[in-house]
PDB file of N, CA and C in Angstrom:
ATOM      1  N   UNK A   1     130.176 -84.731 250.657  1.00  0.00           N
ATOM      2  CA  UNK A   1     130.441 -83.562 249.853  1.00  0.00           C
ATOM      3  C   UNK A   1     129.129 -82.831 249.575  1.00  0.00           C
ATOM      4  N   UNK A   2     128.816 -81.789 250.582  1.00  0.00           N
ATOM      5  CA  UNK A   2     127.811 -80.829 250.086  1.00  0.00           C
ATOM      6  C   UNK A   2     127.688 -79.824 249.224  1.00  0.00           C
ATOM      7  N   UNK A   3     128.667 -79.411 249.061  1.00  0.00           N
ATOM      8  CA  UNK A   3     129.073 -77.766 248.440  1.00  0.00           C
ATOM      9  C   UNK A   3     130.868 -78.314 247.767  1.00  0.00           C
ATOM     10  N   UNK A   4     130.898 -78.511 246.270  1.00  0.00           N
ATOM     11  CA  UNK A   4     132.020 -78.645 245.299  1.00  0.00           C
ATOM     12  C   UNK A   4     131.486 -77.755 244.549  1.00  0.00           C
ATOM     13  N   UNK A   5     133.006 -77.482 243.979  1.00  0.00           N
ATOM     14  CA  UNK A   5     133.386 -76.169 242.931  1.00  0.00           C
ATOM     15  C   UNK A   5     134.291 -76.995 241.757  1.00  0.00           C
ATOM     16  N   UNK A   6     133.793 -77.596 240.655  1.00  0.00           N
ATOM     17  CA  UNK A   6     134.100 -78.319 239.635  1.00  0.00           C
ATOM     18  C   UNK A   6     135.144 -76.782 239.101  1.00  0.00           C
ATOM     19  N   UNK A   7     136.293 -77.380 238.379  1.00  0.00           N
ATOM     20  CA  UNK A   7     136.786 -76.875 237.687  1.00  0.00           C
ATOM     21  C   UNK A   7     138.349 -77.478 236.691  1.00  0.00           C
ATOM     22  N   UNK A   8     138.345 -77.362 235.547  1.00  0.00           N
ATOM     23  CA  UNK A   8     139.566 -77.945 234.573  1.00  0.00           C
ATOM     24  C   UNK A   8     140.490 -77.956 235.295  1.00  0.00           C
ATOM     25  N   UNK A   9     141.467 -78.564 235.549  1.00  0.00           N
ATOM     26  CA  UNK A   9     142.831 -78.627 236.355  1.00  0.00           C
ATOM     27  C   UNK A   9     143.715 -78.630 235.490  1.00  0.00           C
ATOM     28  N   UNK A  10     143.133 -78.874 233.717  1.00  0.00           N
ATOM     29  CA  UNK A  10     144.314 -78.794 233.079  1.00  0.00           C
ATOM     30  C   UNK A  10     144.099 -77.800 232.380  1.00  0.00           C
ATOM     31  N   UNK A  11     143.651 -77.110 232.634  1.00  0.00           N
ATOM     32  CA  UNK A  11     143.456 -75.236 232.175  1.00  0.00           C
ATOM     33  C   UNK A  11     144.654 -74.391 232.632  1.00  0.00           C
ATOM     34  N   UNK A  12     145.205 -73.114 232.666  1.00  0.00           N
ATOM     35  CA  UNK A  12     145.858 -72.809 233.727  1.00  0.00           C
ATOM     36  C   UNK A  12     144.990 -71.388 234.176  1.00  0.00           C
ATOM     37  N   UNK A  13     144.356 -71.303 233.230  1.00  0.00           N
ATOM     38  CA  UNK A  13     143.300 -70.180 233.700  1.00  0.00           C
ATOM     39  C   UNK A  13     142.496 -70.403 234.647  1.00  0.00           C
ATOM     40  N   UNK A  14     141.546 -71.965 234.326  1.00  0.00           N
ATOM     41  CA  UNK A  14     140.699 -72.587 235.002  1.00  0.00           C
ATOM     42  C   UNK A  14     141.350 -72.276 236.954  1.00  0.00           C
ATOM     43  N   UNK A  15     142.373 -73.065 236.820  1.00  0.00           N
ATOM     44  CA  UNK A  15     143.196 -73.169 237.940  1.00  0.00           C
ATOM     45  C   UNK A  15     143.426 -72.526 238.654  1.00  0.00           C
ATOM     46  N   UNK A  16     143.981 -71.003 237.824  1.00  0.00           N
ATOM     47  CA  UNK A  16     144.473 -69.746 238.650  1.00  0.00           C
ATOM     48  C   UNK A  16     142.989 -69.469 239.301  1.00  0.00           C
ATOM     49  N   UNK A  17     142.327 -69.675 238.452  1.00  0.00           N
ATOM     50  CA  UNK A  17     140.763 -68.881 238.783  1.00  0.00           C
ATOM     51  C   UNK A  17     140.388 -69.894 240.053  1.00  0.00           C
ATOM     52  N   UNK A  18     140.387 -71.017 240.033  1.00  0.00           N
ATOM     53  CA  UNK A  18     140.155 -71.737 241.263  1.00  0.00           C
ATOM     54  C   UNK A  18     140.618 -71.189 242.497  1.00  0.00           C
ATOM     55  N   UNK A  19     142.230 -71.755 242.578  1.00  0.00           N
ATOM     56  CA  UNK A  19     143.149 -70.906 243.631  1.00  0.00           C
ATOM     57  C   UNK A  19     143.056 -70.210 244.061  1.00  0.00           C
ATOM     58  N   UNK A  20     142.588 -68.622 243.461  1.00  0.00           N
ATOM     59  CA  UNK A  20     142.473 -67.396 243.828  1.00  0.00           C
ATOM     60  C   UNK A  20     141.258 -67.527 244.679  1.00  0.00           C
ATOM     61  N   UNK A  21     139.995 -67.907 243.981  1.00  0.00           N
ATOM     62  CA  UNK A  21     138.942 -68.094 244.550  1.00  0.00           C
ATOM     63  C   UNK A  21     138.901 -68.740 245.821  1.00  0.00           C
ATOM     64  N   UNK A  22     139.477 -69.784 245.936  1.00  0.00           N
ATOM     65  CA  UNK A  22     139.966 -70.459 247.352  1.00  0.00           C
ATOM     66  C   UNK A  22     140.378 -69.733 248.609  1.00  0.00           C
ATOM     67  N   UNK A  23     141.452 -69.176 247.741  1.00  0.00           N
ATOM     68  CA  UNK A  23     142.016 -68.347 249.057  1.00  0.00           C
ATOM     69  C   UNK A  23     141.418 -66.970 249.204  1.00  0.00           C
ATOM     70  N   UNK A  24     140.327 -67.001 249.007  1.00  0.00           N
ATOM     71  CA  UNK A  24     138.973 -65.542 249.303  1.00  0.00           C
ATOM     72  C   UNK A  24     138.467 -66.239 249.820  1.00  0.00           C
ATOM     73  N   UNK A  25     138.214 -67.099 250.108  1.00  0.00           N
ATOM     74  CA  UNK A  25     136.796 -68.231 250.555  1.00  0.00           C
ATOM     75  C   UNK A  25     136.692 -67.813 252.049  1.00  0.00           C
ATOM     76  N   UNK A  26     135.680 -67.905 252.281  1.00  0.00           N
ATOM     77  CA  UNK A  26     135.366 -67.158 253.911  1.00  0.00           C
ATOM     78  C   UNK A  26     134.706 -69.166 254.278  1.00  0.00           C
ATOM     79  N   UNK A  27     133.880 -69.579 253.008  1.00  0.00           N
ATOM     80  CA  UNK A  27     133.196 -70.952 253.741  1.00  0.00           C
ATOM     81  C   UNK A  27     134.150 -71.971 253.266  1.00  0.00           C
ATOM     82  N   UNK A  28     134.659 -72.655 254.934  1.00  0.00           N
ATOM     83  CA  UNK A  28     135.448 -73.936 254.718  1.00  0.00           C
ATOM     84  C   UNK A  28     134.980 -75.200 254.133  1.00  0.00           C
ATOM     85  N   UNK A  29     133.329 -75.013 254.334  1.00  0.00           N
ATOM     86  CA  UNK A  29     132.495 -76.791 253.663  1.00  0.00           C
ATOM     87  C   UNK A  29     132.765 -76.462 251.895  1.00  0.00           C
ATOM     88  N   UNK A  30     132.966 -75.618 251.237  1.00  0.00           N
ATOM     89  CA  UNK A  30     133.141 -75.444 249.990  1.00  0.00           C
ATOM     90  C   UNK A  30     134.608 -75.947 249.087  1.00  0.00           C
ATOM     91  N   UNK A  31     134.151 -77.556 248.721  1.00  0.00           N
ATOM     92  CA  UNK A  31     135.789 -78.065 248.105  1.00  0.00           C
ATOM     93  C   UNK A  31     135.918 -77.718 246.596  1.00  0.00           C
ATOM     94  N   UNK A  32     136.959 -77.429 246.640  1.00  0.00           N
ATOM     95  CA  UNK A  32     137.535 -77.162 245.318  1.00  0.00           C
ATOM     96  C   UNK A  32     138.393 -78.510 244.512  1.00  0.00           C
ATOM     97  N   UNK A  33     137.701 -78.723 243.677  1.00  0.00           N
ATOM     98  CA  UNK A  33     138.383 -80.002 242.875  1.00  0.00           C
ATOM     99  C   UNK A  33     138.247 -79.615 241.407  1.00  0.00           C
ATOM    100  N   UNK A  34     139.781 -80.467 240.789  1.00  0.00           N
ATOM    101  CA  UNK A  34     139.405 -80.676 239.055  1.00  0.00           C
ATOM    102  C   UNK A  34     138.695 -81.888 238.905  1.00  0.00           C
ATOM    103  N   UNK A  35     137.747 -81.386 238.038  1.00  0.00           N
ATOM    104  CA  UNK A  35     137.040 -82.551 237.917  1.00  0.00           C
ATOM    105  C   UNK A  35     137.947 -83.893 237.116  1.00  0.00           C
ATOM    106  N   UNK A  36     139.018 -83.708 236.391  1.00  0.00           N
ATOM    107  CA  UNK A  36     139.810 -84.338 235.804  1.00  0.00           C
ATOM    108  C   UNK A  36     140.130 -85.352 236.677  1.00  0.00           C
ATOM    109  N   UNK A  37     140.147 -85.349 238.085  1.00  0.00           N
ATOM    110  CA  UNK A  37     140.473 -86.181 239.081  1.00  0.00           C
ATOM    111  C   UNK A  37     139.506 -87.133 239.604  1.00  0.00           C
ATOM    112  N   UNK A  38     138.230 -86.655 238.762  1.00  0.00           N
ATOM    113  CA  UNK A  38     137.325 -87.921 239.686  1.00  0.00           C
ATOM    114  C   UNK A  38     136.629 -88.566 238.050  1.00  0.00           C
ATOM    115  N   UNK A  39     136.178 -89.757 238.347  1.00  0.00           N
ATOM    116  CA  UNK A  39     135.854 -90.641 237.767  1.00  0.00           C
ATOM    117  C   UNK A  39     134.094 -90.110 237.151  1.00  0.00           C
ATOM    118  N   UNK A  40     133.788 -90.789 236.612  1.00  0.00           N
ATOM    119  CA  UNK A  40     132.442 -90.294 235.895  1.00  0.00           C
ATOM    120  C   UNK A  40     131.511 -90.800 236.692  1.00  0.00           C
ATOM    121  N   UNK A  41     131.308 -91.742 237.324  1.00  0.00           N
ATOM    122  CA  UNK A  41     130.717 -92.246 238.926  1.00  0.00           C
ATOM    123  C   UNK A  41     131.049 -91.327 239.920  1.00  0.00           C
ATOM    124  N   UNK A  42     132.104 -90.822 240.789  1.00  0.00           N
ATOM    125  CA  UNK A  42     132.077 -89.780 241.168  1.00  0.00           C
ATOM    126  C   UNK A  42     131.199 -88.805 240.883  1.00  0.00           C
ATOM    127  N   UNK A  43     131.252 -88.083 239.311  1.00  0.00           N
ATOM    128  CA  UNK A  43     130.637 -87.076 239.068  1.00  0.00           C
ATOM    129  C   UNK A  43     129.090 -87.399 239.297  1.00  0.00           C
ATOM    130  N   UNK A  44     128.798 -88.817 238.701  1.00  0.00           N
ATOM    131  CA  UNK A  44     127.431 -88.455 239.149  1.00  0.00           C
ATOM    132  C   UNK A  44     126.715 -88.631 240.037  1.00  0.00           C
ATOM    133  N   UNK A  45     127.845 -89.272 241.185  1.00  0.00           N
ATOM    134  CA  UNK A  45     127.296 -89.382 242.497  1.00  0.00           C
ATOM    135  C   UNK A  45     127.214 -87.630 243.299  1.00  0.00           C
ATOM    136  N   UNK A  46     127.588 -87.025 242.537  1.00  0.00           N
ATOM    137  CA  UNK A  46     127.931 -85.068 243.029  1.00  0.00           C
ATOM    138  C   UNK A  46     126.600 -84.715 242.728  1.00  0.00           C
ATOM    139  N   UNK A  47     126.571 -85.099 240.597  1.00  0.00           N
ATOM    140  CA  UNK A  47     124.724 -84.626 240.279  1.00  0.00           C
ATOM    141  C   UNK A  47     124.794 -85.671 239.258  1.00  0.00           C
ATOM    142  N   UNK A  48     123.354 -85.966 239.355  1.00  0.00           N
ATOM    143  CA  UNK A  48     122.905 -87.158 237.855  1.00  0.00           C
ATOM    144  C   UNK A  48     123.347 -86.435 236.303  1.00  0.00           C
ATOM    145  N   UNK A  49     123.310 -85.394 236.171  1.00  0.00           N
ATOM    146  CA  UNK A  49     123.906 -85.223 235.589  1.00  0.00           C
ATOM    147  C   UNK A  49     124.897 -84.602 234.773  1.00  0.00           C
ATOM    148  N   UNK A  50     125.960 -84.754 235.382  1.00  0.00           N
ATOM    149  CA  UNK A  50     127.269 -84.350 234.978  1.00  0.00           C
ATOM    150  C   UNK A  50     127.959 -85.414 234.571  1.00  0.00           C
ATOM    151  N   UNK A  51     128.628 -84.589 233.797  1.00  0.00           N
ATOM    152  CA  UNK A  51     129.747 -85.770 232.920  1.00  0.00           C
ATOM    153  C   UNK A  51     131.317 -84.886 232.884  1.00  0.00           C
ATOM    154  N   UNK A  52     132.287 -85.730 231.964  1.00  0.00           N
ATOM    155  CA  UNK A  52     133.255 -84.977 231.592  1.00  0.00           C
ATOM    156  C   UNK A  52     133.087 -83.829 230.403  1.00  0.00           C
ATOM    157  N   UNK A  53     132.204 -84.274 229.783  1.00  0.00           N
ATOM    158  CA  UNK A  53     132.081 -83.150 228.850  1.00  0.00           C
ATOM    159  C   UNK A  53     131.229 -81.859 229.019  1.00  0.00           C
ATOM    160  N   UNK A  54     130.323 -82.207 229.730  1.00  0.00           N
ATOM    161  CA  UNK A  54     129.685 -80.531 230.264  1.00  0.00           C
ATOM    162  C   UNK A  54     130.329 -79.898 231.636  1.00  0.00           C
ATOM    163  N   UNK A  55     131.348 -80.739 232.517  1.00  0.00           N
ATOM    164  CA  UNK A  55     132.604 -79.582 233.179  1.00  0.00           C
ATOM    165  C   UNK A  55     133.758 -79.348 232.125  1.00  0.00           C
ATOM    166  N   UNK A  56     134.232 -80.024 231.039  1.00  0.00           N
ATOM    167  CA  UNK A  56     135.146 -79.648 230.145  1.00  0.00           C
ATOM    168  C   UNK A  56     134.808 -77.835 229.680  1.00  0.00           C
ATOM    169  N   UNK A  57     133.454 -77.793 229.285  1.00  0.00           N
ATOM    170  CA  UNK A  57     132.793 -76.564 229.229  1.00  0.00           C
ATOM    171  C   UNK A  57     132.954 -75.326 229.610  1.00  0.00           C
ATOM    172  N   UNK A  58     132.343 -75.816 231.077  1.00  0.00           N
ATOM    173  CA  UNK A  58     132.411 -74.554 232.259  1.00  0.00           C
ATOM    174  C   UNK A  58     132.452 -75.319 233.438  1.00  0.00           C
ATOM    175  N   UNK A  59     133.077 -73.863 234.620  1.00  0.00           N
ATOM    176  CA  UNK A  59     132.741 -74.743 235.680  1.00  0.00           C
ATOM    177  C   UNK A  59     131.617 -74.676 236.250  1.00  0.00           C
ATOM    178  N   UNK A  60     131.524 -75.683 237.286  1.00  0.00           N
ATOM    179  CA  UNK A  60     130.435 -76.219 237.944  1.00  0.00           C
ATOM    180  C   UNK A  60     130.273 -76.026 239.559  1.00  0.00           C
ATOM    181  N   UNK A  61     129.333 -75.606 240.255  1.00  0.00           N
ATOM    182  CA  UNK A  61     129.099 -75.638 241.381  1.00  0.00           C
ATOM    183  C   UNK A  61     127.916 -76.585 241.501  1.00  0.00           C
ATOM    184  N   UNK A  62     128.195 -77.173 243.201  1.00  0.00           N
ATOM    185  CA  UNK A  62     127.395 -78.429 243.343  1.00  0.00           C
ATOM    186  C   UNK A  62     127.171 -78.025 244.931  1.00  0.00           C
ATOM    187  N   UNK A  63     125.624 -77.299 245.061  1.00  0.00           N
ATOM    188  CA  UNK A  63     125.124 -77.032 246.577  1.00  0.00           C
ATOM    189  C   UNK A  63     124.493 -78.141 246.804  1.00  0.00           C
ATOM    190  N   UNK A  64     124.145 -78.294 247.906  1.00  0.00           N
ATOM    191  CA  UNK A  64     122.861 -79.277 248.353  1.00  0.00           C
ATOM    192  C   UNK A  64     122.094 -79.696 246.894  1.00  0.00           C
ATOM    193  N   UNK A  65     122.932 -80.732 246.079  1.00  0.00           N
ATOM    194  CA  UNK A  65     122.443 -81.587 245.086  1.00  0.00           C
ATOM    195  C   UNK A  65     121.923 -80.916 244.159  1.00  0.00           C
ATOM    196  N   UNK A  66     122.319 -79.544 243.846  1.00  0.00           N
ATOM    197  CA  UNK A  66     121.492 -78.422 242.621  1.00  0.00           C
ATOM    198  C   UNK A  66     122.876 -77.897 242.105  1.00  0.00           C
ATOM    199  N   UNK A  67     122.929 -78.042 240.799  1.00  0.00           N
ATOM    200  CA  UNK A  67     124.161 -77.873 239.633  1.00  0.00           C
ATOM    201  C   UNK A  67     124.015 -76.230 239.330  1.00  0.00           C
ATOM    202  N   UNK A  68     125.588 -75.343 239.295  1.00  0.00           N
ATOM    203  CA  UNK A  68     125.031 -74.280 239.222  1.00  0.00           C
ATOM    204  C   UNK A  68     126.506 -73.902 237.937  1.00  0.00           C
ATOM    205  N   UNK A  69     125.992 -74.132 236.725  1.00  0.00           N
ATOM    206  CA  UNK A  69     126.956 -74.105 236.254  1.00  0.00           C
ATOM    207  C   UNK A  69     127.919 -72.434 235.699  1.00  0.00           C
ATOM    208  N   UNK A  70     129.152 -72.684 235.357  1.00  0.00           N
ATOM    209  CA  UNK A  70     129.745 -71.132 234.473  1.00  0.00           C
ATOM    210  C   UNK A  70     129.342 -69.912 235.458  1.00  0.00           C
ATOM    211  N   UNK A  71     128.679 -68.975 234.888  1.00  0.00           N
ATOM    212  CA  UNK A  71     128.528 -67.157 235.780  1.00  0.00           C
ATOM    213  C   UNK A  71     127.634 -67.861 236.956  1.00  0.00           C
ATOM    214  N   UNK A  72     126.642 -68.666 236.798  1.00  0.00           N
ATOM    215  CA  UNK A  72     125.456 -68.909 238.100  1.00  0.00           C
ATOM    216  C   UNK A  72     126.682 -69.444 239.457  1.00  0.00           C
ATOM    217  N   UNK A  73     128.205 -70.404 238.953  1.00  0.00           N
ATOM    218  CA  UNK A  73     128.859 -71.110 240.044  1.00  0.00           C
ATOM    219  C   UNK A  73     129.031 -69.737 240.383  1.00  0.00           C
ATOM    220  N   UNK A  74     129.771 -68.778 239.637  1.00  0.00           N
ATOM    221  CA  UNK A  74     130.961 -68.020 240.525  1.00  0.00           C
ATOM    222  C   UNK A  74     129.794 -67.105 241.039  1.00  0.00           C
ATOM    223  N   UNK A  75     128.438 -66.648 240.925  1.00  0.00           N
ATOM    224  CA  UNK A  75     127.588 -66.039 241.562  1.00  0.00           C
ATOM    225  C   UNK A  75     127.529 -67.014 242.862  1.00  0.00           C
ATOM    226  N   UNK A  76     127.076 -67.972 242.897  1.00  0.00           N
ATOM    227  CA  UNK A  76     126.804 -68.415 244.044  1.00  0.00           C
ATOM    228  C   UNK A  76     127.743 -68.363 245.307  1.00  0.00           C
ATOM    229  N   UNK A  77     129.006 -68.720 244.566  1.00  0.00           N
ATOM    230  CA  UNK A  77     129.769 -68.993 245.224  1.00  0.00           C
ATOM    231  C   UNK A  77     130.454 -67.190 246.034  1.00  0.00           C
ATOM    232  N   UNK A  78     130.129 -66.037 244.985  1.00  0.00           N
ATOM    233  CA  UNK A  78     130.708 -65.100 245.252  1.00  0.00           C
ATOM    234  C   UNK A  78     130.234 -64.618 246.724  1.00  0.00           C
ATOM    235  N   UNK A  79     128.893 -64.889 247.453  1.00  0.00           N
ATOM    236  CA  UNK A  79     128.236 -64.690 248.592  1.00  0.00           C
ATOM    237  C   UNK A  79     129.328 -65.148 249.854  1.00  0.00           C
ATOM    238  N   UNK A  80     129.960 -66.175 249.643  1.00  0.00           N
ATOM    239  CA  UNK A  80     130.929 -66.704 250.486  1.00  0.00           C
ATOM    240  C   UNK A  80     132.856 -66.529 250.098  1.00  0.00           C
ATOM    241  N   UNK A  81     132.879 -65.179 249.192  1.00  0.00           N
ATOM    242  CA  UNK A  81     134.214 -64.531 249.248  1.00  0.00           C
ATOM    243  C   UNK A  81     134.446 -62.941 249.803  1.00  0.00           C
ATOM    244  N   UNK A  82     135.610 -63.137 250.393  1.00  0.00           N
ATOM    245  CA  UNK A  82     135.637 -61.911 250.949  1.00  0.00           C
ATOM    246  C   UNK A  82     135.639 -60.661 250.346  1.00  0.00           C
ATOM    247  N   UNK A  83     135.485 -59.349 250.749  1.00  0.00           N
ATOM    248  CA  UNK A  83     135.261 -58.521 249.770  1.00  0.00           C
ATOM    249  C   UNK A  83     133.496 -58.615 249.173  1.00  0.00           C
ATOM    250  N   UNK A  84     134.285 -59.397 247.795  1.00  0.00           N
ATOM    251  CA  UNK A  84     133.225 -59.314 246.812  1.00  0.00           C
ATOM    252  C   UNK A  84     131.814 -59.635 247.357  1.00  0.00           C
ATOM    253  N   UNK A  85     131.495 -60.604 248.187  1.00  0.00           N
ATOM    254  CA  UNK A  85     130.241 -60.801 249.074  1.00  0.00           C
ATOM    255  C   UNK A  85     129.514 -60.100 249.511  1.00  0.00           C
ATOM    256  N   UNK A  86     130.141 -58.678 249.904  1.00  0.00           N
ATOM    257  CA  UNK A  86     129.598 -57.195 250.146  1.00  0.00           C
ATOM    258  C   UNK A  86     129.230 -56.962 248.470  1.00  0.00           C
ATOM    259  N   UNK A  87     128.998 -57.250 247.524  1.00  0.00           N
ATOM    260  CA  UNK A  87     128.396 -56.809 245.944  1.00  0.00           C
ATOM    261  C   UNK A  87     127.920 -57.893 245.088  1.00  0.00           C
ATOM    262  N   UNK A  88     128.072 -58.802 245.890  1.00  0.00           N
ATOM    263  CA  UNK A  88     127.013 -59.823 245.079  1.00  0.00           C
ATOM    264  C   UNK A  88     125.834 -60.010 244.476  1.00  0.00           C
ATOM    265  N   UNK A  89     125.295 -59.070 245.553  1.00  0.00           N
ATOM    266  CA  UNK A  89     123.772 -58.628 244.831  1.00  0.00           C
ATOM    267  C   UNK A  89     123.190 -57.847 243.840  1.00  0.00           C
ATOM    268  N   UNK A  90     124.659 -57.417 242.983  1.00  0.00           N
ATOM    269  CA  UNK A  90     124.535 -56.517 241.725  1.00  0.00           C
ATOM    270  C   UNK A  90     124.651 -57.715 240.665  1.00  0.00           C
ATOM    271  N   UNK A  91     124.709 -58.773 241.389  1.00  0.00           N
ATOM    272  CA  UNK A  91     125.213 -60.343 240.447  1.00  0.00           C
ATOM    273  C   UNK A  91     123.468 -60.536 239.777  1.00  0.00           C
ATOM    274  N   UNK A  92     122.327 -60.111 240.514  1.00  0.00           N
ATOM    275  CA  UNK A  92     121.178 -60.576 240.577  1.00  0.00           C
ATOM    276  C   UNK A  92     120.363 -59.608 239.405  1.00  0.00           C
ATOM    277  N   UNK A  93     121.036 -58.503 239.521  1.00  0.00           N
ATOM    278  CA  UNK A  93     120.581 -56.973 238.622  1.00  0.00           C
ATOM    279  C   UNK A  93     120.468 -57.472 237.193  1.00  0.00           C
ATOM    280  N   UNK A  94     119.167 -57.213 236.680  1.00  0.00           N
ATOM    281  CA  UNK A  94     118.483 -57.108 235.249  1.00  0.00           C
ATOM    282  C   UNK A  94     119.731 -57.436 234.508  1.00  0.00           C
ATOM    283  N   UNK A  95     119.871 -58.138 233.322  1.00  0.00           N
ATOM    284  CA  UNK A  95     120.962 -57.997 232.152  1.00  0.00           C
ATOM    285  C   UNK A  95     122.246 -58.504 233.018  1.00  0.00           C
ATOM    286  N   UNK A  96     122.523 -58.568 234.126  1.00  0.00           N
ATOM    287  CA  UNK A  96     123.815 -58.771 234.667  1.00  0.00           C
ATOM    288  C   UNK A  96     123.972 -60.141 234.234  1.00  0.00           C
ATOM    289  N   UNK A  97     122.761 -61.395 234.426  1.00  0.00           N
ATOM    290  CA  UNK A  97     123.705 -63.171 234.302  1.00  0.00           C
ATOM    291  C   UNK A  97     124.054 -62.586 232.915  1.00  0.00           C
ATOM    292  N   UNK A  98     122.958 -62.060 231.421  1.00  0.00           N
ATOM    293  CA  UNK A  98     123.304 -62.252 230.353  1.00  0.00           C
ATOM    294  C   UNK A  98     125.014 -61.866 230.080  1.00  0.00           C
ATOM    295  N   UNK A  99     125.293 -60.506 230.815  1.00  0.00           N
ATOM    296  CA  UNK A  99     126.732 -59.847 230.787  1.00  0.00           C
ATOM    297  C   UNK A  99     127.750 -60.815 231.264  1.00  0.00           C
ATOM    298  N   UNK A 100     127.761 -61.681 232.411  1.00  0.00           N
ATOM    299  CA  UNK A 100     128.213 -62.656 232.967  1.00  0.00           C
ATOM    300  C   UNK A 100     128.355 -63.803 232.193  1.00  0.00           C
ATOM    301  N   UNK A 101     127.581 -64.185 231.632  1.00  0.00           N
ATOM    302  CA  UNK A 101     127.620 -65.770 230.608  1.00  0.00           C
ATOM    303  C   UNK A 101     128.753 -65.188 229.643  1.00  0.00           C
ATOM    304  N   UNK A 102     128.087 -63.661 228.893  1.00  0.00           N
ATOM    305  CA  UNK A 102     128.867 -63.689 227.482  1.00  0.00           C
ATOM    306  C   UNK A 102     130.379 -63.376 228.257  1.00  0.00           C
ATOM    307  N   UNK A 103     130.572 -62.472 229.149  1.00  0.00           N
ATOM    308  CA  UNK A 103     132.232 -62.400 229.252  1.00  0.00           C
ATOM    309  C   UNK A 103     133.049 -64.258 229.560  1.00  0.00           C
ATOM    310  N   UNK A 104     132.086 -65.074 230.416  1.00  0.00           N
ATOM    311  CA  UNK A 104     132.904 -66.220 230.556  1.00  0.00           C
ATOM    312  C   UNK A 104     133.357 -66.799 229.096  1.00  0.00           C
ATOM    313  N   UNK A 105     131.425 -67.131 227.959  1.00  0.00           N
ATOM    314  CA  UNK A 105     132.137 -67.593 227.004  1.00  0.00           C
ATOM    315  C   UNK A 105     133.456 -66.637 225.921  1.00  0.00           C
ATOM    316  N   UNK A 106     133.112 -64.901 226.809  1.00  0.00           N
ATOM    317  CA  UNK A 106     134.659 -64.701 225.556  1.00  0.00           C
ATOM    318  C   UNK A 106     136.229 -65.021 226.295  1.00  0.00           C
ATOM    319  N   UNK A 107     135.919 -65.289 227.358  1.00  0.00           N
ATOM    320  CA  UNK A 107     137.056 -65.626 228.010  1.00  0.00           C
ATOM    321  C   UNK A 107     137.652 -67.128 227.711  1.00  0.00           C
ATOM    322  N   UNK A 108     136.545 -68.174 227.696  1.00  0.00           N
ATOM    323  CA  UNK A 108     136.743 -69.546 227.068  1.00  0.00           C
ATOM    324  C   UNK A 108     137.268 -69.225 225.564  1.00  0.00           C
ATOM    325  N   UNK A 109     137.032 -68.759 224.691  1.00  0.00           N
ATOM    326  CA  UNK A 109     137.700 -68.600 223.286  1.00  0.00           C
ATOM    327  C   UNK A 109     139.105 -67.914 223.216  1.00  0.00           C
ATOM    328  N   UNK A 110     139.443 -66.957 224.514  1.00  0.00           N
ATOM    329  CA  UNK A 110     140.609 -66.211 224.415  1.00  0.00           C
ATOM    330  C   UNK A 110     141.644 -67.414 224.886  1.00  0.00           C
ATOM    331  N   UNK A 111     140.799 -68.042 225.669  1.00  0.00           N
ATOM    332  CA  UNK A 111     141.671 -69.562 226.136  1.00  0.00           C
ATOM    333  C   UNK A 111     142.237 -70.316 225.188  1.00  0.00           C
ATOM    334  N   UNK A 112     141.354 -70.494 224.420  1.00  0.00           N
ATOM    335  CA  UNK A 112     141.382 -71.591 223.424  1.00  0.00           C
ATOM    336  C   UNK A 112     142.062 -71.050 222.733  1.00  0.00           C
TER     337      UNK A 112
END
């Protein structure tokens, strides 16, 4: 497993947001799992350190052994969806992660 995309499975937001993302996916090495499904050994055989409680959080992307958690996953990951991959690089623009973090965490509270 080079390239995982951590995400809640018992979310339904989490989920939809997975799914969708999936089926944009242009790169096939990129797995999509809830982390709910793997064991805490698992997780930290992915990265040293992850647990259940910091993917409970946000999700997580896992490249070549570097943790990319919340707005940084779906940036990374956005380079390898269709469409959006053509504008990714406005992901990189001044003030954009800060705009990116705060909409995920108001989206986590609208969840909750």
């Amino acid at each position: 497993m080079n390239q995982v995309f951590l995400f809640d499975g018992d979310c339904a937001f989490c989920t939809k947001l997975a799914n969708k993302l999936q089926s944009k996916l242009l790169d096939s090495q990129i797995e999509f799992k809830s982390f709910r499904l793997l064991s805490d050994a698992q997780l930290k055989k992915l990265h040293p350190r992850l647990t259940k409680d910091l993917c409970q959080g946000n999700i997580q992307y896992i490249y070549k052994g570097k943790r990319y958690p919340g707005f940084f996953a779906f940036r990374k990951v956005s380079h390898s969806l269709s469409v959006i991959r053509y504008f990714s690089f406005l992901m990189y623009l001044p003030l954009v992660p800060l705009l990116g973090i705060w909409m995920i965490s108001v989206l986590k509270k609208m969840r909750n």
